[in-house]
Protein backbone atom coordinates (compact mmCIF):
# COMPACT_ATOMS: atom_id res chain seq x y z
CA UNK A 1 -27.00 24.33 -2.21
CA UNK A 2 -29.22 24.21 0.69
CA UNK A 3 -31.83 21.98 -1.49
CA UNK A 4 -28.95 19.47 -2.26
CA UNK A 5 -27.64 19.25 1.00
CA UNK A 6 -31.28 18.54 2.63
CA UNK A 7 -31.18 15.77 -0.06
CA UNK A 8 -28.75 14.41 1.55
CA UNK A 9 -29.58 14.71 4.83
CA UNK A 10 -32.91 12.79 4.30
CA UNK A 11 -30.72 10.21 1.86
CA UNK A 12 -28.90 9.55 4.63
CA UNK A 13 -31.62 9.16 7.53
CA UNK A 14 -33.36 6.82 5.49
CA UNK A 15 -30.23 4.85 4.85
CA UNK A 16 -28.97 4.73 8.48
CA UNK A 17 -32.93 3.53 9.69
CA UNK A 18 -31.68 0.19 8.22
CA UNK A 19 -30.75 -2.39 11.18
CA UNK A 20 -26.91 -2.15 11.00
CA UNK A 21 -25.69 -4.99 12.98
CA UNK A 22 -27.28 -7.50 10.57
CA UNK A 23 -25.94 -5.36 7.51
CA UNK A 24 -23.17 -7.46 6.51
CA UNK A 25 -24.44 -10.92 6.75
CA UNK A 26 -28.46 -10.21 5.55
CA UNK A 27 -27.47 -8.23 2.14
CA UNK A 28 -27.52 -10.43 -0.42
CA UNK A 29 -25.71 -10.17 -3.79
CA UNK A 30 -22.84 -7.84 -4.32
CA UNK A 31 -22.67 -4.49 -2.71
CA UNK A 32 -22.20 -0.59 -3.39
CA UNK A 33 -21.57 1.33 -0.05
CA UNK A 34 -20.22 4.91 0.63
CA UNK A 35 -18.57 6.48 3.55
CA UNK A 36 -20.00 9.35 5.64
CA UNK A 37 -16.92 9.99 6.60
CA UNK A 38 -14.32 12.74 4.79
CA UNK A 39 -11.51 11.41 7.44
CA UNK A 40 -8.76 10.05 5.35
CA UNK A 41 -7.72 7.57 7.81
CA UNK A 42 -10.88 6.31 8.75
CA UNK A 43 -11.76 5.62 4.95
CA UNK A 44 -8.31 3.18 4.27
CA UNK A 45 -9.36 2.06 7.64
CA UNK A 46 -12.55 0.55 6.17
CA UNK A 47 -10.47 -0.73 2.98
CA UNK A 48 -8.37 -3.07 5.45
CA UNK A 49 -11.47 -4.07 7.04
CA UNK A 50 -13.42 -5.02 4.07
CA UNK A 51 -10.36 -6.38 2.95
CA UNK A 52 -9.45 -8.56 6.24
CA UNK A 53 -13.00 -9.50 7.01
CA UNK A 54 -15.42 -9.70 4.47
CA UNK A 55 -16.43 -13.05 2.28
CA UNK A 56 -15.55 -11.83 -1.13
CA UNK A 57 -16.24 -14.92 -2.84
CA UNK A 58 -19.69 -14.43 -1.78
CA UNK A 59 -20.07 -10.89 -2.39
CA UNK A 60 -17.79 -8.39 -4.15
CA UNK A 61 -17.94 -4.54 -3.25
CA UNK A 62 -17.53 -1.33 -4.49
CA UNK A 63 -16.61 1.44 -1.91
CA UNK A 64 -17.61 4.85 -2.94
CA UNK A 65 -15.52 7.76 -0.56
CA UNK A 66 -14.12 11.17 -0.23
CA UNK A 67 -11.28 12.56 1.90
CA UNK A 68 -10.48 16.11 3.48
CA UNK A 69 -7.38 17.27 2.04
CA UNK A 70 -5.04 14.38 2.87
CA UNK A 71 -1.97 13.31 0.82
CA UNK A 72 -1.79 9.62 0.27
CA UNK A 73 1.52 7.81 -0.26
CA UNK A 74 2.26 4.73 -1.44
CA UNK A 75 3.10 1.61 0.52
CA UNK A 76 6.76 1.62 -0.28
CA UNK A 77 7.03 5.42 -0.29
CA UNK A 78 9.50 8.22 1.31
CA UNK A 79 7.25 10.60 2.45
CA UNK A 80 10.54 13.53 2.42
CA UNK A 81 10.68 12.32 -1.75
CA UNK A 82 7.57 12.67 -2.37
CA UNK A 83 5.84 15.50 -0.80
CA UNK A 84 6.29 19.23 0.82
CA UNK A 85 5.94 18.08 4.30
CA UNK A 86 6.23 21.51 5.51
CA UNK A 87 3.69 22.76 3.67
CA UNK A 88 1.34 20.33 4.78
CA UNK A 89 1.57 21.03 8.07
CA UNK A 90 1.30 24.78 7.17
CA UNK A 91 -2.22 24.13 5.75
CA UNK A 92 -2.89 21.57 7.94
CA UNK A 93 -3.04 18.76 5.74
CA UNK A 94 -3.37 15.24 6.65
CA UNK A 95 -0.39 12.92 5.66
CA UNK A 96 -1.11 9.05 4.94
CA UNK A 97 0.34 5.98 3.79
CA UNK A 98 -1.99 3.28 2.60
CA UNK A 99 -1.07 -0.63 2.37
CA UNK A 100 -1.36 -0.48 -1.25
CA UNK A 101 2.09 0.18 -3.50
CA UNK A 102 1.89 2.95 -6.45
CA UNK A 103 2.25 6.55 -6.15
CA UNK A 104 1.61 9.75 -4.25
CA UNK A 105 -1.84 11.12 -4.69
CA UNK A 106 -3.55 14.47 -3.48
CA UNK A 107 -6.94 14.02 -1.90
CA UNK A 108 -9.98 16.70 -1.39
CA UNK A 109 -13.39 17.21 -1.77
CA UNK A 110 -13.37 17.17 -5.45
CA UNK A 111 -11.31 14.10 -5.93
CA UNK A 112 -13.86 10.64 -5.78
CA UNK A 113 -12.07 7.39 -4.54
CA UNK A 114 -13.34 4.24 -5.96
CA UNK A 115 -12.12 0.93 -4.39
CA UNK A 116 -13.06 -2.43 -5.96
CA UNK A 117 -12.99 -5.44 -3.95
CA UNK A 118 -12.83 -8.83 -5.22
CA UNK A 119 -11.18 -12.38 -4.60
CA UNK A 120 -7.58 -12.31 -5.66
CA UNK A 121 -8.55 -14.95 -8.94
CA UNK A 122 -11.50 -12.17 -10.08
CA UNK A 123 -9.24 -9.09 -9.44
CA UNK A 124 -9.02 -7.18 -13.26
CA UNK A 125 -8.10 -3.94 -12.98
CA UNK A 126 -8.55 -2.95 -17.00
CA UNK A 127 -11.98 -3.76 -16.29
CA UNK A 128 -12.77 -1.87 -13.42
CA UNK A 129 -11.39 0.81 -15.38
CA UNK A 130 -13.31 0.36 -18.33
CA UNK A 131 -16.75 0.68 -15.88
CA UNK A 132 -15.76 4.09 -14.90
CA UNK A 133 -14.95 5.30 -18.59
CA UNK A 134 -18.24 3.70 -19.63
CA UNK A 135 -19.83 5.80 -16.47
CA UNK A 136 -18.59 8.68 -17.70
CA UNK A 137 -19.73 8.23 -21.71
CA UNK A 138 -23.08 7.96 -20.43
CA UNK A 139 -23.24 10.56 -18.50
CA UNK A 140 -21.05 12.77 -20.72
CA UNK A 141 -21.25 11.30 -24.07
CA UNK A 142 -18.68 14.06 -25.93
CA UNK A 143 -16.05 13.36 -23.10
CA UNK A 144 -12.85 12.04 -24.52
CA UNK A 145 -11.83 9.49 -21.80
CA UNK A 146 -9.49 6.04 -21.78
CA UNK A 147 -7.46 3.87 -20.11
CA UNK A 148 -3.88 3.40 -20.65
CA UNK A 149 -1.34 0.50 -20.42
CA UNK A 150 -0.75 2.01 -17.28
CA UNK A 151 -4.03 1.95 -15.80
CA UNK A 152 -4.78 5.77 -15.84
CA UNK A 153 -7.91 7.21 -17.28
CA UNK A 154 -6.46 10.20 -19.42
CA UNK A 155 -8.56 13.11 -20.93
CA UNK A 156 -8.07 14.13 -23.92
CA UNK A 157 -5.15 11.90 -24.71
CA UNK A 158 -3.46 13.59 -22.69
CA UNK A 159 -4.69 15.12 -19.01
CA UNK A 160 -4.85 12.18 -16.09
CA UNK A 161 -8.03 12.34 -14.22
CA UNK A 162 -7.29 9.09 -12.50
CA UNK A 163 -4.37 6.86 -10.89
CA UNK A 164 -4.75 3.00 -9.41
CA UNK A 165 -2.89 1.50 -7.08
CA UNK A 166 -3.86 -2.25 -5.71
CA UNK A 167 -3.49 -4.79 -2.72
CA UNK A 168 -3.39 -8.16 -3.20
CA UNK A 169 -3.98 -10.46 -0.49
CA UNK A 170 -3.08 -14.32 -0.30
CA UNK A 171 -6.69 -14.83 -1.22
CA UNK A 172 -8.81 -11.40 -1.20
CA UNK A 173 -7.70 -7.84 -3.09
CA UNK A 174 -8.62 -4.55 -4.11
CA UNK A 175 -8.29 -2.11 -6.89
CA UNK A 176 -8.79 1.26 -6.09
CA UNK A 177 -8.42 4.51 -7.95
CA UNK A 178 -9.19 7.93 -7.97
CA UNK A 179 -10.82 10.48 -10.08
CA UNK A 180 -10.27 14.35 -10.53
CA UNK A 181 -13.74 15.96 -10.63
CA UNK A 182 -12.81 19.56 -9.27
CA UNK A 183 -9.52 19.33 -6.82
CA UNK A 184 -7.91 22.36 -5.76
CA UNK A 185 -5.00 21.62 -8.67
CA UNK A 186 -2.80 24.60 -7.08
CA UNK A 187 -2.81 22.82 -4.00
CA UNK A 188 -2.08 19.73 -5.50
CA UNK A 189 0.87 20.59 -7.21
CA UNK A 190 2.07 22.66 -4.59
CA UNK A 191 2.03 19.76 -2.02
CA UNK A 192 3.23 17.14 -4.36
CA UNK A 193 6.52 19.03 -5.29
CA UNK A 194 9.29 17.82 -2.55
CA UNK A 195 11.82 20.76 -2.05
CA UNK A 196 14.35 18.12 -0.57
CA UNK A 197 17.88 17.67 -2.28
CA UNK A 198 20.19 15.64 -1.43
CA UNK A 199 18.15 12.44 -0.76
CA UNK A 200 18.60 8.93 -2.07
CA UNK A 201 16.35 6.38 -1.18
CA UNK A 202 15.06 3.01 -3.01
CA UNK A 203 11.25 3.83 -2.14
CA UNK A 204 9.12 3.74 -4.87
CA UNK A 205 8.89 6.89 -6.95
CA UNK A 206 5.85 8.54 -7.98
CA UNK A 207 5.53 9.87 -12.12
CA UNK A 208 4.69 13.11 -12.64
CA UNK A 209 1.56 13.54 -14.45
CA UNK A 210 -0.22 16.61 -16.59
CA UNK A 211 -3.84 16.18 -14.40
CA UNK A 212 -6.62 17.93 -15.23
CA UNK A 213 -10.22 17.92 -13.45
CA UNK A 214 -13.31 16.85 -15.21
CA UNK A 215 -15.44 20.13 -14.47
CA UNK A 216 -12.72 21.80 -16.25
CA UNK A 217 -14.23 20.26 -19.38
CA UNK A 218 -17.62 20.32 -18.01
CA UNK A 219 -18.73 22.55 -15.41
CA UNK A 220 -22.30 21.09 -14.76
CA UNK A 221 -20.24 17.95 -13.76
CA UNK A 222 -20.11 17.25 -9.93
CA UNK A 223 -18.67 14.68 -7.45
CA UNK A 224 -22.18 13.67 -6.77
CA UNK A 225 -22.92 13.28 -10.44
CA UNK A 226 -19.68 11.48 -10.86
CA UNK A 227 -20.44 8.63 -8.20
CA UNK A 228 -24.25 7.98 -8.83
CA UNK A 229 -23.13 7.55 -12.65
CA UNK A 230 -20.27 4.74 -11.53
CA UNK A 231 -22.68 3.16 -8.54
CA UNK A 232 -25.44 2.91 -11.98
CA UNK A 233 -22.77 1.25 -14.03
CA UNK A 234 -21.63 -1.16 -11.64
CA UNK A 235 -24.85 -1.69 -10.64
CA UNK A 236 -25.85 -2.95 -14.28
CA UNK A 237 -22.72 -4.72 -14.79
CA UNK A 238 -22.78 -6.70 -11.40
CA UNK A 239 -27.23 -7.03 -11.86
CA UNK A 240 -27.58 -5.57 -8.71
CA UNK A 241 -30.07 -2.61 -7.60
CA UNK A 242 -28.63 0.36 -8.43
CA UNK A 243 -28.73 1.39 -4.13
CA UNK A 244 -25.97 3.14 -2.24
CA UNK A 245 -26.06 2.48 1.37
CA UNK A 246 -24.07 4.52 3.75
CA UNK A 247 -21.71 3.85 6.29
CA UNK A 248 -19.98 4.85 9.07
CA UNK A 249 -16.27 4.01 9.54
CA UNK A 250 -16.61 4.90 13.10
CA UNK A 251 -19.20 2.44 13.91
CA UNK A 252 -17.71 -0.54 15.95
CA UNK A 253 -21.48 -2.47 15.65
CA UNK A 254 -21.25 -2.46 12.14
CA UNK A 255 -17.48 -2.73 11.68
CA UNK A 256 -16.17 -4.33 14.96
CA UNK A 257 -12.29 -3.54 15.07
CA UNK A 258 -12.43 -0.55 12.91
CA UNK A 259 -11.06 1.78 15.76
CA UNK A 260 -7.84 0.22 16.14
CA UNK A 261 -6.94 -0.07 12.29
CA UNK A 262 -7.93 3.83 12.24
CA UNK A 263 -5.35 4.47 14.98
CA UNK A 264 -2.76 2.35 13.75
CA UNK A 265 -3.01 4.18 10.38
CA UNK A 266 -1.91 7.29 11.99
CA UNK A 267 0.60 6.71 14.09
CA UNK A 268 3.90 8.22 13.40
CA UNK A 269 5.36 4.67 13.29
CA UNK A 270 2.81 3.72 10.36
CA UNK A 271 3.06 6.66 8.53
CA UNK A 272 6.70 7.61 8.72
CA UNK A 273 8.44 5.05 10.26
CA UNK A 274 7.46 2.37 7.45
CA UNK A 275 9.83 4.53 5.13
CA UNK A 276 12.49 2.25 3.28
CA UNK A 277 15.99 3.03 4.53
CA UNK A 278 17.46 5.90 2.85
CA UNK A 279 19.94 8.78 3.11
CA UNK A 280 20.47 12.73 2.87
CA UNK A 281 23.56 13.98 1.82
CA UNK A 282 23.42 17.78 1.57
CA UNK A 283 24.99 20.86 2.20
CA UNK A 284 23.24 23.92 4.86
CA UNK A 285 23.72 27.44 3.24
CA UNK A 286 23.77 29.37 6.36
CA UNK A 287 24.00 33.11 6.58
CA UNK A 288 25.91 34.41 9.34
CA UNK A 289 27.24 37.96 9.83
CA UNK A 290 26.39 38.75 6.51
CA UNK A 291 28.51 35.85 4.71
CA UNK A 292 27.34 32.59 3.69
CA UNK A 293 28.80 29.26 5.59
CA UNK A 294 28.39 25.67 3.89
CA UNK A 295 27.82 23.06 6.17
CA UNK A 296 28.05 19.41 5.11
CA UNK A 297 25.26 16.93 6.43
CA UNK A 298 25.26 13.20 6.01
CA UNK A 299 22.36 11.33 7.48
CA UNK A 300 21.45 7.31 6.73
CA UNK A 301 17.33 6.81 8.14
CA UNK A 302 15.77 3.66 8.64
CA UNK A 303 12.57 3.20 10.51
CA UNK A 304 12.24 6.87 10.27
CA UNK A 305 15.25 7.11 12.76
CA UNK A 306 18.34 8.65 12.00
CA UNK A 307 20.74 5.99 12.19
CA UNK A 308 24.06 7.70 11.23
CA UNK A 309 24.34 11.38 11.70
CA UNK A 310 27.80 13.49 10.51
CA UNK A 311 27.52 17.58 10.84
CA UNK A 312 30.76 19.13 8.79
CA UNK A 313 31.07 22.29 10.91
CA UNK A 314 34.14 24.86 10.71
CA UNK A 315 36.24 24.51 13.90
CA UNK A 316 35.15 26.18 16.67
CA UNK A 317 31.50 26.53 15.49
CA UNK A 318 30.78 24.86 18.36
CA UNK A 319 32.37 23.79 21.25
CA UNK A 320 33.40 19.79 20.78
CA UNK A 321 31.42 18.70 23.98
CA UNK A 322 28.21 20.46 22.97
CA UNK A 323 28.53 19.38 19.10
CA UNK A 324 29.53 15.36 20.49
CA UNK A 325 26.13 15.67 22.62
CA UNK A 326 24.51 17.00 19.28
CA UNK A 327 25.37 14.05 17.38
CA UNK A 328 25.07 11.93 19.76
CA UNK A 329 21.72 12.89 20.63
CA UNK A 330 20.76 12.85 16.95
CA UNK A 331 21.56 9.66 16.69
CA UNK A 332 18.88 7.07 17.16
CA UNK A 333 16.20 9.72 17.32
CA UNK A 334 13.11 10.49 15.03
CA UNK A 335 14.21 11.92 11.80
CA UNK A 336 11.39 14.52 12.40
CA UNK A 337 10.62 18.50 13.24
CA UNK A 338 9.02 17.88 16.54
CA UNK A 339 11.20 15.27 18.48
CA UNK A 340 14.43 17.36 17.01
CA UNK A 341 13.08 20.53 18.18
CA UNK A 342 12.58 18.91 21.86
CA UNK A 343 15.96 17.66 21.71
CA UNK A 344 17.63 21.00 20.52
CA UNK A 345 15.84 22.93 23.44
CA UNK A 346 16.72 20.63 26.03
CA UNK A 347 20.61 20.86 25.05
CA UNK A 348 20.24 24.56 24.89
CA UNK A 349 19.81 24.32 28.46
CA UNK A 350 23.19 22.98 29.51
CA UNK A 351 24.86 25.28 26.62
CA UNK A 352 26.85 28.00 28.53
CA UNK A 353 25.45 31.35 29.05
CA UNK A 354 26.82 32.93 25.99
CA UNK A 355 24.81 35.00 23.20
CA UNK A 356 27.39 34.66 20.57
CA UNK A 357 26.93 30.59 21.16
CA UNK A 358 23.15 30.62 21.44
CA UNK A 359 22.84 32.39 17.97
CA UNK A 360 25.39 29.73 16.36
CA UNK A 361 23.37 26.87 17.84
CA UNK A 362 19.84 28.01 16.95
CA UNK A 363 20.84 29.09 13.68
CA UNK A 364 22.33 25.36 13.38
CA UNK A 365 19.17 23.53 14.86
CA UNK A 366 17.26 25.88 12.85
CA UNK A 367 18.57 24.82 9.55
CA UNK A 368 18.35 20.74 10.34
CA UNK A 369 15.22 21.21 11.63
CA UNK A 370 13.97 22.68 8.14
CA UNK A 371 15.39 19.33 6.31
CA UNK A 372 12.66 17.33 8.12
């Protein structure tokens, strides 16, 4: 471990003591390049920028990265459908949308993202496809790998090891997919299992999968082994040197702009807001002095922001100026834990000094809190 990861240290010194500034317009021929960085947001950062600045029909590019544990959802996504939002910010992982379409993916360490850039009249997915299975054969001739209709790499006929999604632009795009090498797969089910009922939504849907990871079949397979065979095989197929350089998606000399894409990509507006209208209609099992009380609640959300807001309590729950100020305040407000919790508190405030009350409201808030 510590002999591989001097490797890499002196791989990347002797990348990075290349002139950077001229990087772009003094490489000639096509180009493989990798990310230092494991920051999800920083790596789809460098996809838009390749994407929105770079002269594809002069060179096409292959960009080798890894993410952090991140969940990636598709362009026209619903991030409460798709995922256990909860649970990610439990374990304290990062939530993303990218500007391609397709579905929801789970990102870590063991997971290689590939990304294919090419004019929009070269763009062939199958084929990009058919590098990384040929990548794989030669490094792992007995492997049982191939791509579907549907543009997955299956094992074994039947395990997915990879997904594509792809962004077309009026005259550039990209193709990028991922591959399982040795993800945490309990995490990866766990955080791609929504516990939401009662939504309905238009947003695309993501199809469940059986996945399996490549070490599984062959343990003396690693990430490192993985992208070195694809960067060899593109390489040969694109009669380029078979060199990786590095880069860094935080270097504005090299990749002038980059910052702002990065913080646009995480902004709450970006990631949640971009949500295609939809609505929750579902009812709160509440336990209060020791029976159960059903409470209706109908929501539409567009822009992220709760846009019509109904709460079906018994009569006298609440009293009807407090509930009114409820609703009200609800109304045009983030469909999300954090801005709900700041708006519960503050109400609380001006809710009359009354214990009985105080455990009806919290236990209330508590509950519609939880749906977000």
């Amino acid at each position: 471990m510590v002999l591989q990861s001097l490797k890499n240290c002196l791989w990347l010194s002797c990348v990075l003591r290349t002139p950077k500034a001229c990087f772009w317009s003094t490489a000639s021929g096509d180009l493989i390049i990798q990310s230092v960085s494991n920051d999800v947001y920083q790596n789809l950062a460098v996809e838009d920028w390749i994407h929105d600045h770079m002269d594809l029909e002069k060179q096409q590019v292959l960009f080798l990265w890894r993410n952090s544990p991140a969940v990636v959802i598709g362009r026209h996504q619903n991030p409460w459908q798709e995922c256990n939002l909860r649970l990610l910010r439990q374990k304290n992982i990062k939530l993303a949308r990218r500007r391609s379409g397709g579905g929801t993916v789970y990102h870590d360490l063991g997971n290689i993202n590939l990304t294919f850039f090419t004019t929009r009249k070269k763009y062939e997915r199958m084929e990009n496809l058919k590098l990384v299975v040929k990548a794989l054969k030669a490094l792992r001739p007995q492997l049982d790998v191939h791509v579907t209709d549907r543009y997955d790499i299956l094992l074994d006929r039947q395990y997915k090891i990879s997904g594509t999604a792809a962004k077309l632009g009026r005259t550039s795009a990209y193709h990028h997919c991922t591959l399982l090498c040795n993800a945490d797969k309990f995490l990866l089910s766990s955080v791609l299992k929504s516990p939401f009922k009662g939504l309905k939504s238009n947003a695309t849907p993501s199809v469940p999968a059986l996945v399996k990871n490549l070490f599984e079949e062959d343990p003396s397979l690693t990430s490192e082994m993985l992208l070195d065979a694809i960067a060899k095989e593109y390489a040969v197929q694109h009669q380029i040197d078979h060199h990786i350089t590095l880069i860094n998606p935080a270097d504005e000399t090299l990749l002038p702009g980059i910052s702002d894409k990065t913080k646009e990509l995480q902004t709450w507006e970006w990631v949640y807001g971009k949500t295609p209208k939809f609505s929750v209609s579902t009812c709160l099992n509440m336990v209060y002095k020791d029976s159960i009380l059903d409470v209706k609640v109908n929501m539409d959300v567009k822009h992220g922001r709760i846009e019509v807001c109904n709460i079906d309590l018994p009569e006298q729950w609440l009293p009807p100026g407090l509930y009114s100020e409820l609703v009200k305040s609800l109304t045009g407000s983030k469909f999300c834990p954090n801005e709900t919790t700041a708006l519960v508190t503050t109400l609380l405030r001006v809710c009359p000094q009354d214990n009985e009350l105080h455990t009806r409201w919290s236990l209330l808030c508590e509950n519609i809190i939880r749906l977000m």
